[in-house]
N, C-alpha and C. Protein backbone atom coordinates (compact mmCIF):
# COMPACT_ATOMS: atom_id res chain seq x y z
N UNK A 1 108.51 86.42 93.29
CA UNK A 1 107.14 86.10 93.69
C UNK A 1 106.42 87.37 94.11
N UNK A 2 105.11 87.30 93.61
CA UNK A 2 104.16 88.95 94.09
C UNK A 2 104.12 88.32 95.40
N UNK A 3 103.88 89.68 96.02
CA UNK A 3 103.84 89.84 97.35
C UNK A 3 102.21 89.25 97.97
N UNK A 4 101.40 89.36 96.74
CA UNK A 4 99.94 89.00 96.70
C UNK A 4 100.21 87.79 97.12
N UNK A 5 100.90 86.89 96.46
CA UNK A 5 100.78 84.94 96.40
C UNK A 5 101.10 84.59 97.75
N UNK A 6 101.74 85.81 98.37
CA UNK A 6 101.84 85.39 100.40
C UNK A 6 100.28 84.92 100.89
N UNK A 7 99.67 85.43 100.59
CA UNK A 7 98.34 85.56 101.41
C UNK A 7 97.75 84.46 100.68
N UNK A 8 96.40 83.59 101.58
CA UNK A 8 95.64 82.68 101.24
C UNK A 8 95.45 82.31 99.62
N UNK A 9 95.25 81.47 99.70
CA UNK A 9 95.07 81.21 98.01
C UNK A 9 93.37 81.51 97.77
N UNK A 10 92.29 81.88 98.48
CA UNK A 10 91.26 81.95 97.93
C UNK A 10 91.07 83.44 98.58
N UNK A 11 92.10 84.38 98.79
CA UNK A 11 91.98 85.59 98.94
C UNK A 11 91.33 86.55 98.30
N UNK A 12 91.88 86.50 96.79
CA UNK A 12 91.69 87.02 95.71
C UNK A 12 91.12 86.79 94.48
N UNK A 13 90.03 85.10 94.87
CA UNK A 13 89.71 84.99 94.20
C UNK A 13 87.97 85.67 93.95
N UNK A 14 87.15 85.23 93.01
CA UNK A 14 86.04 86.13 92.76
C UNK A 14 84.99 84.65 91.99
N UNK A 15 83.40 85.48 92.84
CA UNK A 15 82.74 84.83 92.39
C UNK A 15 82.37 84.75 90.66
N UNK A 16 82.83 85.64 90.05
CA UNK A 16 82.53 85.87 88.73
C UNK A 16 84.15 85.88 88.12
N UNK A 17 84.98 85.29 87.83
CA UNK A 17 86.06 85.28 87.19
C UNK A 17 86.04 85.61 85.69
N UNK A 18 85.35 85.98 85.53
CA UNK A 18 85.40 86.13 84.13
C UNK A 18 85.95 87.58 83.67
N UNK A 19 85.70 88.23 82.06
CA UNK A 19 86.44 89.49 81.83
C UNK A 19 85.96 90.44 82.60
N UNK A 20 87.07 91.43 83.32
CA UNK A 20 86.55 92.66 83.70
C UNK A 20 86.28 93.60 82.48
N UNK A 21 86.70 93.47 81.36
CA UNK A 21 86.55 94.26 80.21
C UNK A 21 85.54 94.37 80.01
N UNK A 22 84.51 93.10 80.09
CA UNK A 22 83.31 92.76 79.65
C UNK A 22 82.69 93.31 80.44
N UNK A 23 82.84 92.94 81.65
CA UNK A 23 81.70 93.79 83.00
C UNK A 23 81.94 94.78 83.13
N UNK A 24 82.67 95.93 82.75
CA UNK A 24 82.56 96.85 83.08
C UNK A 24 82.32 98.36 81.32
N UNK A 25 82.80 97.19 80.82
CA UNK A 25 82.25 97.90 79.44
C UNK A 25 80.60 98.31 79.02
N UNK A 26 80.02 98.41 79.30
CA UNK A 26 78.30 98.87 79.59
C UNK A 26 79.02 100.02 80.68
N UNK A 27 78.74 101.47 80.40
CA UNK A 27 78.38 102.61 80.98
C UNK A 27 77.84 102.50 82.23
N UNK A 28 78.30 102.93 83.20
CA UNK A 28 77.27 103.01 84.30
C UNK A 28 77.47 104.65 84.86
N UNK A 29 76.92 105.53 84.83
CA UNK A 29 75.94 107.18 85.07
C UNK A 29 75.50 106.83 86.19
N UNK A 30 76.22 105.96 87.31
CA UNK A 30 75.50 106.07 89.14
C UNK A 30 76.93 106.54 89.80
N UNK A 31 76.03 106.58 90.96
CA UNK A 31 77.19 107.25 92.19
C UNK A 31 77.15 105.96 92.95
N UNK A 32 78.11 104.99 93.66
CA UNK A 32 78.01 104.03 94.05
C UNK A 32 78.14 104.07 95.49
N UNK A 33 78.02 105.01 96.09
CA UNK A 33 78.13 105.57 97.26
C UNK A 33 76.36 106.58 98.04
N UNK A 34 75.86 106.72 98.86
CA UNK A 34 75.21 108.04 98.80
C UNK A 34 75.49 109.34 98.98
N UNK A 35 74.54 110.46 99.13
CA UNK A 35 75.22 111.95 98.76
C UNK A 35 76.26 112.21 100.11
N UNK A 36 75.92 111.50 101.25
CA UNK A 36 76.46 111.89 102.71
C UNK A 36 77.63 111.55 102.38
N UNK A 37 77.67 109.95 102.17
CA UNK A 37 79.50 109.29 101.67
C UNK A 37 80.14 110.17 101.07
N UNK A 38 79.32 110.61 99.82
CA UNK A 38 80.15 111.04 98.74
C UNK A 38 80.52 112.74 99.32
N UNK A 39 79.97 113.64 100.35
CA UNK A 39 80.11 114.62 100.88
C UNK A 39 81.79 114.61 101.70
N UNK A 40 81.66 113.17 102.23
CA UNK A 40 82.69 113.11 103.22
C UNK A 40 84.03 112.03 102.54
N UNK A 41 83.46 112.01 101.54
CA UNK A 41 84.95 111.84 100.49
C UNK A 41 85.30 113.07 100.16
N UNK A 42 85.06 113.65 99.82
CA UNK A 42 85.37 115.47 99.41
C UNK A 42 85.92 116.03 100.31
N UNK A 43 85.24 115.91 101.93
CA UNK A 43 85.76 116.59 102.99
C UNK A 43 87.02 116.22 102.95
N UNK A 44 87.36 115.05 103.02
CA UNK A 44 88.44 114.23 103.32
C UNK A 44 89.35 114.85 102.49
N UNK A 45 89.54 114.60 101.14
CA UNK A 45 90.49 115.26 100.23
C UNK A 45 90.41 116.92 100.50
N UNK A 46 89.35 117.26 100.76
CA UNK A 46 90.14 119.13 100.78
C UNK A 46 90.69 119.23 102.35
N UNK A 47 90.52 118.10 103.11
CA UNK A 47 91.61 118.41 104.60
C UNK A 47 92.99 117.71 104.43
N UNK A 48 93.33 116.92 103.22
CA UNK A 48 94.55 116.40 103.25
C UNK A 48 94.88 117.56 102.40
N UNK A 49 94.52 118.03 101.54
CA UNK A 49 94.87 119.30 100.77
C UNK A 49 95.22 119.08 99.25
N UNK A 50 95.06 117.53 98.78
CA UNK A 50 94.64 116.93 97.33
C UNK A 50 94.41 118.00 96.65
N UNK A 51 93.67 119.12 97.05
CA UNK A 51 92.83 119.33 95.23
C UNK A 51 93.43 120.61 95.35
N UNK A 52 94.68 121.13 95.77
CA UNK A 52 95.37 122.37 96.09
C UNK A 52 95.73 122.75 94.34
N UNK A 53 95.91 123.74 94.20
CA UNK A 53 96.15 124.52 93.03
C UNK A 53 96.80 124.20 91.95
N UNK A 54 98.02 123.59 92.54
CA UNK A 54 99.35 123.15 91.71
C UNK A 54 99.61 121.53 91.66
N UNK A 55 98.30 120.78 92.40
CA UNK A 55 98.71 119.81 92.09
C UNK A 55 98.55 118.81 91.25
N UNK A 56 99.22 117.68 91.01
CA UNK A 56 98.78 116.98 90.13
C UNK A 56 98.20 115.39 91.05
N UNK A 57 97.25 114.98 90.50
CA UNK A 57 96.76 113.72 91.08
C UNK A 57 96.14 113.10 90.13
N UNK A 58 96.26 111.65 90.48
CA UNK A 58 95.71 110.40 89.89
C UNK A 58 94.33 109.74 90.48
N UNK A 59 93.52 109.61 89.99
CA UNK A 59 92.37 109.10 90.35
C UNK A 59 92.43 107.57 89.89
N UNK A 60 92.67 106.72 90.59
CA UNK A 60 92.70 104.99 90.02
C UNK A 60 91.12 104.33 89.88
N UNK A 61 90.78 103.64 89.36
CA UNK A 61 89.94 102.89 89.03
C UNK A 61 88.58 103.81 89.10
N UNK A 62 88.84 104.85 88.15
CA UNK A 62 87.96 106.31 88.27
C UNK A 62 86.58 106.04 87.56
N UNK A 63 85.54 107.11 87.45
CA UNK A 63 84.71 107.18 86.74
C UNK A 63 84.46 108.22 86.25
N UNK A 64 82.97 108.50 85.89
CA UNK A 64 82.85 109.89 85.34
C UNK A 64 82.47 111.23 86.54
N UNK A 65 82.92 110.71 87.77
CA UNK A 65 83.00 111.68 88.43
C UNK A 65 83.77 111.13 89.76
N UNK A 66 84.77 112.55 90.56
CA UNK A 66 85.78 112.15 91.14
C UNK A 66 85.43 112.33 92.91
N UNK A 67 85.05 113.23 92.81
CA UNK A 67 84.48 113.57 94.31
C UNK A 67 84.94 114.30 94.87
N UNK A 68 86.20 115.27 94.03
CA UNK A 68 86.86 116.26 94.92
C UNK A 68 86.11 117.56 94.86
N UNK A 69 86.10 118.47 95.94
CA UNK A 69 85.43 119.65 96.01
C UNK A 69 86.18 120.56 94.70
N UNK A 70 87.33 121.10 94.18
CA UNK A 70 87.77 121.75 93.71
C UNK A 70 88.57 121.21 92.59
N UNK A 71 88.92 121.38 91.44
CA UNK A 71 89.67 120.39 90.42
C UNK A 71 91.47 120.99 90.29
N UNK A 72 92.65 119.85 90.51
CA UNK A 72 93.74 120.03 90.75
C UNK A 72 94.17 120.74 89.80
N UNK A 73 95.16 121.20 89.55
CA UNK A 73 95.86 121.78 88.60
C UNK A 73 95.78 120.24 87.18
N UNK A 74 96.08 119.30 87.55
CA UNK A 74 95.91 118.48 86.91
C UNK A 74 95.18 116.86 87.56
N UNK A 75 94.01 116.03 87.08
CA UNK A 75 93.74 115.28 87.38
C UNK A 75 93.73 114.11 86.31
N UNK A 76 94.41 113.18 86.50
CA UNK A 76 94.67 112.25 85.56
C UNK A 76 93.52 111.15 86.24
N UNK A 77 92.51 110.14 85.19
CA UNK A 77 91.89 109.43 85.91
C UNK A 77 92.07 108.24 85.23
N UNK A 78 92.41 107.27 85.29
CA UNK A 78 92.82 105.63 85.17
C UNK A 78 91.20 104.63 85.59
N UNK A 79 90.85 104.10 84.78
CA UNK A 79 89.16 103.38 84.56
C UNK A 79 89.33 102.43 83.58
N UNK A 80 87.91 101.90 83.59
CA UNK A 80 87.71 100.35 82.49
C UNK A 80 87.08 101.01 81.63
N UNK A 81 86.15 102.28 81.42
CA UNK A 81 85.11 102.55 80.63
C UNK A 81 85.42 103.76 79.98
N UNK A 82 85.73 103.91 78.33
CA UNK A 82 86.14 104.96 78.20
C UNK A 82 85.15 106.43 78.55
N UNK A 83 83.89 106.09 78.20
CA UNK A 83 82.68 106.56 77.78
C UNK A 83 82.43 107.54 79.17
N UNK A 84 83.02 106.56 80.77
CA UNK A 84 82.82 107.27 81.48
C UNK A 84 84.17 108.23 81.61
N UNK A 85 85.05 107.71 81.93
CA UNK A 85 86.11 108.86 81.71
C UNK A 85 86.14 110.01 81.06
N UNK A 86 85.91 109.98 79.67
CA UNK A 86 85.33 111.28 79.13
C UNK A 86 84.43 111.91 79.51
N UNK A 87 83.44 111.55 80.69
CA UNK A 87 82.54 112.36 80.95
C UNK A 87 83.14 112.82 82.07
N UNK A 88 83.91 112.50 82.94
CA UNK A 88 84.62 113.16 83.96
C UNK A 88 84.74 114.66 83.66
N UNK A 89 84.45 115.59 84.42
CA UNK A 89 84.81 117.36 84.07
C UNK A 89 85.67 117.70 84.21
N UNK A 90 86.12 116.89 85.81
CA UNK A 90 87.67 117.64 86.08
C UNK A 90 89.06 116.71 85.45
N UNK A 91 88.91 116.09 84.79
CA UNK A 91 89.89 115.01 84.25
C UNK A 91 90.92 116.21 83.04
N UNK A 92 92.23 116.03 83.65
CA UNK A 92 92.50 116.28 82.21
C UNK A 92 93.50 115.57 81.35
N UNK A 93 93.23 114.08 82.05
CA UNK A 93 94.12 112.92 81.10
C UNK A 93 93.27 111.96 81.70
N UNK A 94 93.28 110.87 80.32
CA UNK A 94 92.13 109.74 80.97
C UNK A 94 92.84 108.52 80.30
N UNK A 95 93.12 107.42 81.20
CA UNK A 95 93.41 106.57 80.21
C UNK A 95 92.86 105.22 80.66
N UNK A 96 92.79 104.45 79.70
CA UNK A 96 92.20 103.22 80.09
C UNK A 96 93.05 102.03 80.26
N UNK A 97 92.56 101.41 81.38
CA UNK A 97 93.75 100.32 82.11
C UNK A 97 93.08 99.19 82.66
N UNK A 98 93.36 98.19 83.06
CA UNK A 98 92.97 96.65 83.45
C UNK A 98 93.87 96.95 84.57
N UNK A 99 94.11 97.31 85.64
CA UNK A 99 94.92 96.80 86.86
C UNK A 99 94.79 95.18 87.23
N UNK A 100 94.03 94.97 87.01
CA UNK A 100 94.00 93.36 87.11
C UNK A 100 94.11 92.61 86.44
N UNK A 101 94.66 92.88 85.18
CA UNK A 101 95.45 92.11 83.74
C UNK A 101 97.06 93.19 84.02
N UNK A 102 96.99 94.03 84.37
CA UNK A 102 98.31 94.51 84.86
C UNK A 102 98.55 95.66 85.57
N UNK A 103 99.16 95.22 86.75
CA UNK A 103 98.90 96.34 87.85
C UNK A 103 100.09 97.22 88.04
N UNK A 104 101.02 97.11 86.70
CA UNK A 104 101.77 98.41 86.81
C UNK A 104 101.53 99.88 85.92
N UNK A 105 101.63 100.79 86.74
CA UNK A 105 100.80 102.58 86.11
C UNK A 105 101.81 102.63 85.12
N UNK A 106 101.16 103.45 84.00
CA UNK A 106 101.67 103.60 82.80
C UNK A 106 102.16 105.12 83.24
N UNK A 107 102.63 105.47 84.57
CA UNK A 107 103.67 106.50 84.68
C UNK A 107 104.93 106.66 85.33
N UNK A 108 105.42 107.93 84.89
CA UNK A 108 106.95 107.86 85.26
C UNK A 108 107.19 107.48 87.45
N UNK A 109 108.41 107.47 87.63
CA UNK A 109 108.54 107.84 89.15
C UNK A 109 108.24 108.98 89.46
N UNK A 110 107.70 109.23 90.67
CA UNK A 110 107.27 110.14 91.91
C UNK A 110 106.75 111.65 90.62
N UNK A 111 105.40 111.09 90.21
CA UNK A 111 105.04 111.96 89.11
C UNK A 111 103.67 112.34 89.63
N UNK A 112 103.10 112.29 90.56
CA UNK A 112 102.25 112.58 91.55
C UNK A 112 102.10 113.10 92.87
N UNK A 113 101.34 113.92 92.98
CA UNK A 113 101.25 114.71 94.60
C UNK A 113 100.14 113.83 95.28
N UNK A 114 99.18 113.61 94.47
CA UNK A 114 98.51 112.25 95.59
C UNK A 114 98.06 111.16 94.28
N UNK A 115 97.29 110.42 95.06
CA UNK A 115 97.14 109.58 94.17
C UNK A 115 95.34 108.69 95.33
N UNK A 116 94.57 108.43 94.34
CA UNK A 116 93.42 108.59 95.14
C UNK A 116 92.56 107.30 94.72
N UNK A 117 91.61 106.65 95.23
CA UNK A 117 90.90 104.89 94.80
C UNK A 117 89.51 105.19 95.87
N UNK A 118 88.48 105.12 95.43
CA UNK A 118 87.48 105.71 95.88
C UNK A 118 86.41 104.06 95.47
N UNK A 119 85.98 103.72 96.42
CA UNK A 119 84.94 102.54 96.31
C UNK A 119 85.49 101.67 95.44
N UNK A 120 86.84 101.10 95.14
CA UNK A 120 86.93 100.49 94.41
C UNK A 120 88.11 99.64 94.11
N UNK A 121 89.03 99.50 95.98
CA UNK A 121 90.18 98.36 96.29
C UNK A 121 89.60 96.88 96.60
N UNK A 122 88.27 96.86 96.81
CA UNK A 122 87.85 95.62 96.67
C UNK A 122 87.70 94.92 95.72
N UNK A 123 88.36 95.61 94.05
CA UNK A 123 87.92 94.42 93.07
C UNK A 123 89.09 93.87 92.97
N UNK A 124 90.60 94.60 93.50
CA UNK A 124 91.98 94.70 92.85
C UNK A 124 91.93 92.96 93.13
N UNK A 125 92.65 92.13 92.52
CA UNK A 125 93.37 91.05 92.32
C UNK A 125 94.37 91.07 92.70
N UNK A 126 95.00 91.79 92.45
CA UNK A 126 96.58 91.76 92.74
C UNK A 126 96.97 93.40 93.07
N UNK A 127 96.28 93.64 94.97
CA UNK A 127 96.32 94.84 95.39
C UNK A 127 97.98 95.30 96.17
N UNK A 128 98.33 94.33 96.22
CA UNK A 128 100.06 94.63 96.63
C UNK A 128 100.58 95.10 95.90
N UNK A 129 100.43 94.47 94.77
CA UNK A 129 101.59 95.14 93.08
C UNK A 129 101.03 95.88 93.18
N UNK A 130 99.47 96.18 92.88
CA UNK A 130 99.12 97.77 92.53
C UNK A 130 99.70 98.74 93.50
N UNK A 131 99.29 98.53 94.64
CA UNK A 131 99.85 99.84 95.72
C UNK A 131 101.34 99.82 95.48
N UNK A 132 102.39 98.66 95.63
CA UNK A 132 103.86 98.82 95.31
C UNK A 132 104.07 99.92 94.41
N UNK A 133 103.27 99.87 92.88
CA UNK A 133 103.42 100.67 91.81
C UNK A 133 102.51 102.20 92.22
N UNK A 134 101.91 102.27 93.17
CA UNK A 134 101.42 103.60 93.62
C UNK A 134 102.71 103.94 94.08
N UNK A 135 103.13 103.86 95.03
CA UNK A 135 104.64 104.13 96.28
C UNK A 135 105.24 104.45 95.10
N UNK A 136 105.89 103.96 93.72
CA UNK A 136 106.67 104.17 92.91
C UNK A 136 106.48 105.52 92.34
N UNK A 137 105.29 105.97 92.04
CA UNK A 137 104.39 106.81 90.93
C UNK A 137 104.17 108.25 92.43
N UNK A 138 104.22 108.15 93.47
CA UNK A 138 104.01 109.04 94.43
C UNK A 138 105.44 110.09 94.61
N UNK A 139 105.22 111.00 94.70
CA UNK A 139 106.44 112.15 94.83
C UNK A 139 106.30 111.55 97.30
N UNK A 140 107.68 111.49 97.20
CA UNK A 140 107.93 111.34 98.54
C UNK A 140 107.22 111.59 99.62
N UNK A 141 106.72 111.56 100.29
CA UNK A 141 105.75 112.90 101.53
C UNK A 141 104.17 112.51 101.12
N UNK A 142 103.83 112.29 100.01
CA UNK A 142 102.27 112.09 99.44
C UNK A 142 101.81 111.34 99.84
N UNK A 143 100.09 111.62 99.81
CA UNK A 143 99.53 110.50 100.82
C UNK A 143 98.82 109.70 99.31
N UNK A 144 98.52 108.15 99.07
CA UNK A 144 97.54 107.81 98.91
C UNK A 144 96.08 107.44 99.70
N UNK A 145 95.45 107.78 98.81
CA UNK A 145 93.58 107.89 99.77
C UNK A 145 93.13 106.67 99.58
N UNK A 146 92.35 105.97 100.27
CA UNK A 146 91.76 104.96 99.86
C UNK A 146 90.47 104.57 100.49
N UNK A 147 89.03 105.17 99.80
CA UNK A 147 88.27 105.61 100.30
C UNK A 147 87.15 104.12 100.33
N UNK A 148 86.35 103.77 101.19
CA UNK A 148 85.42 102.48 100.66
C UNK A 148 84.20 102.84 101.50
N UNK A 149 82.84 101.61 101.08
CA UNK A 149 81.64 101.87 101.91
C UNK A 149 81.22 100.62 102.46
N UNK A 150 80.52 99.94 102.03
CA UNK A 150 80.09 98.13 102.64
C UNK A 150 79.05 98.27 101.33
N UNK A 151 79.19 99.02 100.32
CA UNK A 151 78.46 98.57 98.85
C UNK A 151 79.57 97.64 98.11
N UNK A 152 79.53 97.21 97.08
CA UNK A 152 79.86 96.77 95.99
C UNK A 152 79.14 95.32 95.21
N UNK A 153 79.43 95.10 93.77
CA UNK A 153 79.48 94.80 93.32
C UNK A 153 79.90 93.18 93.44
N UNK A 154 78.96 92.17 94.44
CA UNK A 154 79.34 91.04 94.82
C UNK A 154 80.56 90.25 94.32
N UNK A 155 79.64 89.86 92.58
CA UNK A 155 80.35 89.02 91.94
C UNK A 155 81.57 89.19 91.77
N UNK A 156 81.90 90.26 91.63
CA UNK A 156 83.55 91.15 91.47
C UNK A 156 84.59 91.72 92.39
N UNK A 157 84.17 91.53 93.41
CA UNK A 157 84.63 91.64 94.88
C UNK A 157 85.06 90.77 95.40
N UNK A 158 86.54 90.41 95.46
CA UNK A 158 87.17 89.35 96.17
C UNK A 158 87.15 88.82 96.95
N UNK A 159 86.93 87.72 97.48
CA UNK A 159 86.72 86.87 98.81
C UNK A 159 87.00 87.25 100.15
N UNK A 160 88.16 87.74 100.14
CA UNK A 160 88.62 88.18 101.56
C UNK A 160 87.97 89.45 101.55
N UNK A 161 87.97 90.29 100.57
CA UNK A 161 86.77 91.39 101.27
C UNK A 161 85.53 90.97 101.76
N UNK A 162 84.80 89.71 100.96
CA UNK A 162 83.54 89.58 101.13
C UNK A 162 83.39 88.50 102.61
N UNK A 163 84.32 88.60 103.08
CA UNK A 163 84.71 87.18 104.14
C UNK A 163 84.84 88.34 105.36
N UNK A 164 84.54 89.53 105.68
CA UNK A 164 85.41 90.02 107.13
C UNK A 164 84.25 91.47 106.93
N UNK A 165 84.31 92.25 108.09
CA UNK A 165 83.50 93.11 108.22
C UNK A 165 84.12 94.90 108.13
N UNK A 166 84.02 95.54 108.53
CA UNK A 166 84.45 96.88 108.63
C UNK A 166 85.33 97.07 108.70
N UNK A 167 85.72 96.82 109.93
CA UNK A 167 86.79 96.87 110.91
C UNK A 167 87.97 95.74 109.93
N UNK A 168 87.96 95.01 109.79
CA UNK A 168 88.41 93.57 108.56
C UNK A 168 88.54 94.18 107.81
N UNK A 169 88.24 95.10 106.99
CA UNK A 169 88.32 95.56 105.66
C UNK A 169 89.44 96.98 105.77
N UNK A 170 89.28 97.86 106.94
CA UNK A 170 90.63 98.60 107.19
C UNK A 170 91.70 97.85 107.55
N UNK A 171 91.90 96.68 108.13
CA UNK A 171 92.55 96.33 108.36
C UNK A 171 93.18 95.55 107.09
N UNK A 172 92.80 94.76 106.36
CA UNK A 172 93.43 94.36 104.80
C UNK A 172 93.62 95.82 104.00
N UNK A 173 93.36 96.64 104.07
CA UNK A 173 93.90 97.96 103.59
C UNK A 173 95.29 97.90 103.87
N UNK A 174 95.22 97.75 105.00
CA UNK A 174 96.41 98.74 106.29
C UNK A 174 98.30 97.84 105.61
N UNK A 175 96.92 96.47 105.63
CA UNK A 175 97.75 95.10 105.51
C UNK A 175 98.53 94.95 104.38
N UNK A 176 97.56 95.29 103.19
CA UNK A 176 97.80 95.78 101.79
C UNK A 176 99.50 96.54 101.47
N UNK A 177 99.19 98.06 102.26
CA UNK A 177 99.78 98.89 102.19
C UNK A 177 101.00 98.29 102.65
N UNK A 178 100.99 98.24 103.68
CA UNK A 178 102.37 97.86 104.41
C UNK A 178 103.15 96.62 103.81
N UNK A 179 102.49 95.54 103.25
CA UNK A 179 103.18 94.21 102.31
C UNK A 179 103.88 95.29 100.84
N UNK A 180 103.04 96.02 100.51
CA UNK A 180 103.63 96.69 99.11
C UNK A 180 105.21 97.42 99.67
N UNK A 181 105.24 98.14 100.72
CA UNK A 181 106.39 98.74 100.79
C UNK A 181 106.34 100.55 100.05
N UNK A 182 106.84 101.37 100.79
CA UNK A 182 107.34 102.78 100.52
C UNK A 182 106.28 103.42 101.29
N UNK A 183 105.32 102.71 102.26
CA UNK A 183 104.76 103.97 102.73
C UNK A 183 104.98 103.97 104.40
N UNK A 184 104.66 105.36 105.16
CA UNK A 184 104.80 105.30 106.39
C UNK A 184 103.48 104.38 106.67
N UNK A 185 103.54 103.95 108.21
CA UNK A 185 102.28 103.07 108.83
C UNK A 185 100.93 103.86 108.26
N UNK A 186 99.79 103.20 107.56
CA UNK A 186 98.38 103.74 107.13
C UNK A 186 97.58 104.39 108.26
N UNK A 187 97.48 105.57 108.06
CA UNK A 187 95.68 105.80 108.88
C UNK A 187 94.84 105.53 108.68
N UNK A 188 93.96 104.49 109.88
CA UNK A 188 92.47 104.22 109.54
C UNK A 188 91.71 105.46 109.96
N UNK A 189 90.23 105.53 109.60
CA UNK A 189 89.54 106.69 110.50
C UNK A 189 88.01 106.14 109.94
N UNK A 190 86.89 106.20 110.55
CA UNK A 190 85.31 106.34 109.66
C UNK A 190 85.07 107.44 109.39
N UNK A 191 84.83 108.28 108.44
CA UNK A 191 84.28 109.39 108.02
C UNK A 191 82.87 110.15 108.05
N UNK A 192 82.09 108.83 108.56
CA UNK A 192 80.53 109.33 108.87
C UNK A 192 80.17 108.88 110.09
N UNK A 193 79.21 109.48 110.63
CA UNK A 193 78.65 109.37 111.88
C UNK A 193 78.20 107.35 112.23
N UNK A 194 79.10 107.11 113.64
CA UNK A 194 78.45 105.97 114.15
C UNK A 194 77.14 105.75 114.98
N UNK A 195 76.76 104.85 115.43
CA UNK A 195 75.71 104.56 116.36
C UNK A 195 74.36 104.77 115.19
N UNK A 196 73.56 105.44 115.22
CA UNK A 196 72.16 105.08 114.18
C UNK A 196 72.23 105.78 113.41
N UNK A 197 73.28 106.03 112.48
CA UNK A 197 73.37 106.86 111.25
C UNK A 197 72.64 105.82 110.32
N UNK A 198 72.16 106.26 109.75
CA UNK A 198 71.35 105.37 108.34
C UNK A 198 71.41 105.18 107.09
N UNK A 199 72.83 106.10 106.61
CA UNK A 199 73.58 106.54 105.61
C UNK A 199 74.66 105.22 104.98
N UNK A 200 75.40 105.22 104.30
CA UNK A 200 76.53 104.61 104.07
C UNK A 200 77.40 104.78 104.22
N UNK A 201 78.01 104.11 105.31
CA UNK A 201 79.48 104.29 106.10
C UNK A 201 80.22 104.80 105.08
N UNK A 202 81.08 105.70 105.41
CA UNK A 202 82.51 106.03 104.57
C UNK A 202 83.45 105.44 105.52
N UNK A 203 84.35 104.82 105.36
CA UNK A 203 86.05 104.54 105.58
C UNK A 203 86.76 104.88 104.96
N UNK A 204 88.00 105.19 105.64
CA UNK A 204 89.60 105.67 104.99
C UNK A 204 90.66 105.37 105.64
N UNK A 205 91.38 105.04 104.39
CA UNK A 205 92.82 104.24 104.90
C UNK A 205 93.84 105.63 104.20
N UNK A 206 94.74 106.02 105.00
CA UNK A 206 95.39 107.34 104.07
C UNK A 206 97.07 107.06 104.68
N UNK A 207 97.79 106.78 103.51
CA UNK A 207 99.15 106.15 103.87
C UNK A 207 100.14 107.64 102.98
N UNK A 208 101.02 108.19 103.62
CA UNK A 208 101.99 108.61 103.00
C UNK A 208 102.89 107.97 102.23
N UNK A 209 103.66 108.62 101.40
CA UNK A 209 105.01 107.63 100.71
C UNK A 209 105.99 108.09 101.10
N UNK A 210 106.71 107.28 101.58
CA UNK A 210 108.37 107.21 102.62
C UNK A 210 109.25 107.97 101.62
N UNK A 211 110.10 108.92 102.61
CA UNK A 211 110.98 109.57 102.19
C UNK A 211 111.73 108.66 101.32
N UNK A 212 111.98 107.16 101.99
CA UNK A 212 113.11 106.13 101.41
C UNK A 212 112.66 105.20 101.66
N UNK A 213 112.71 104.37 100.32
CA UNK A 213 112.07 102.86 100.48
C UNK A 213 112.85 101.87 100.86
């Protein structure tokens, strides 16, 4: 049994059930975040040290642009749209995947130094298997990132995200992580200024992968 089918039965479900192939096949050329968010996604990855020289990283449910300040030795990016993937600059493997028709990575074990999901764990369906198969695909010690805002894409955004608030939404991260297995306890943190900032919140959930699962 997935570790997903523990949790509520209208967890994961979505107001629009229909193909993600379909919805996401039309191009979209936006930033789904604003410039501040998208500043302090960058910060974030060049203080965990992601975009370091030699490394290699995975960008999951990517687009045509990644958000890191500097491009890894290698960046592999995993998306629905080919059209945008190829426009990615720093990409230098792109492949196209349904995590939610199947949420295991089409790579080897611990074949990654990080592994990164930027605005876009609220569509997963079946976010346990996926992260399980991150922990698998992570070289030991590595953190996965898991970056979000309070935007998205209603219809396609699963219930229990759309059911709980901020604070609710690191916490089904945290919750996520820890049901999948191989990582140490998640860090929450907000990344942008509280009290009357006027911007779009950044959050981050940033989990290492266990020496031993």
């Amino acid at each position: 049994m997935s570790p997903d089918t523990e949790y509520p039965s209208w967890f994961f479900a979505r107001d629009d059930p229909g193909s993600d192939a379909a919805f996401y096949g039309q191009p979209r050329f936006v930033t789904h975040i604003d410039d501040a968010a998208i500043k302090a996604v960058g910060t974030l990855y060049a203080e965990l040290g992601v975009d370091h020289a030699d490394a290699r990283v995975l960008d999951l449910m990517s687009s045509w642009v990644s958000h890191l300040r500097r491009a890894p030795a290698e960046l592999v990016v995993l998306g629905m749209n080919v059209a945008e993937l190829d426009a990615n600059p720093m990409a230098t493997e792109r492949v196209v995947h349904d995590l939610n028709t199947d949420p295991r990575l089409p790579f080897a074990d611990a074949s990654f130094d990080a592994v990164l999901c930027c605005v876009s764990i609220d569509y997963l369906t079946r976010p346990v298997d996926v992260l399980a198969d991150v922990a698998r695909v992570l070289q030991p010690g590595a953190p996965v990132v898991i970056t979000f805002s309070n935007r998205c894409f209603p219809t396609k955004a699963v219930h229990a995200w759309l059911s709980t608030d901020d604070d609710g939404r690191c916490a089904l991260v945290a919750e996520h992580l820890r049901r999948a297995g191989g990582f140490e306890p998640a860090q929450l943190s907000r990344r942008t200024p509280e009290g009357r900032y006027r911007g779009d919140p950044l959050f981050a959930v940033v989990a290492y992968r266990s020496a031993q699962r």
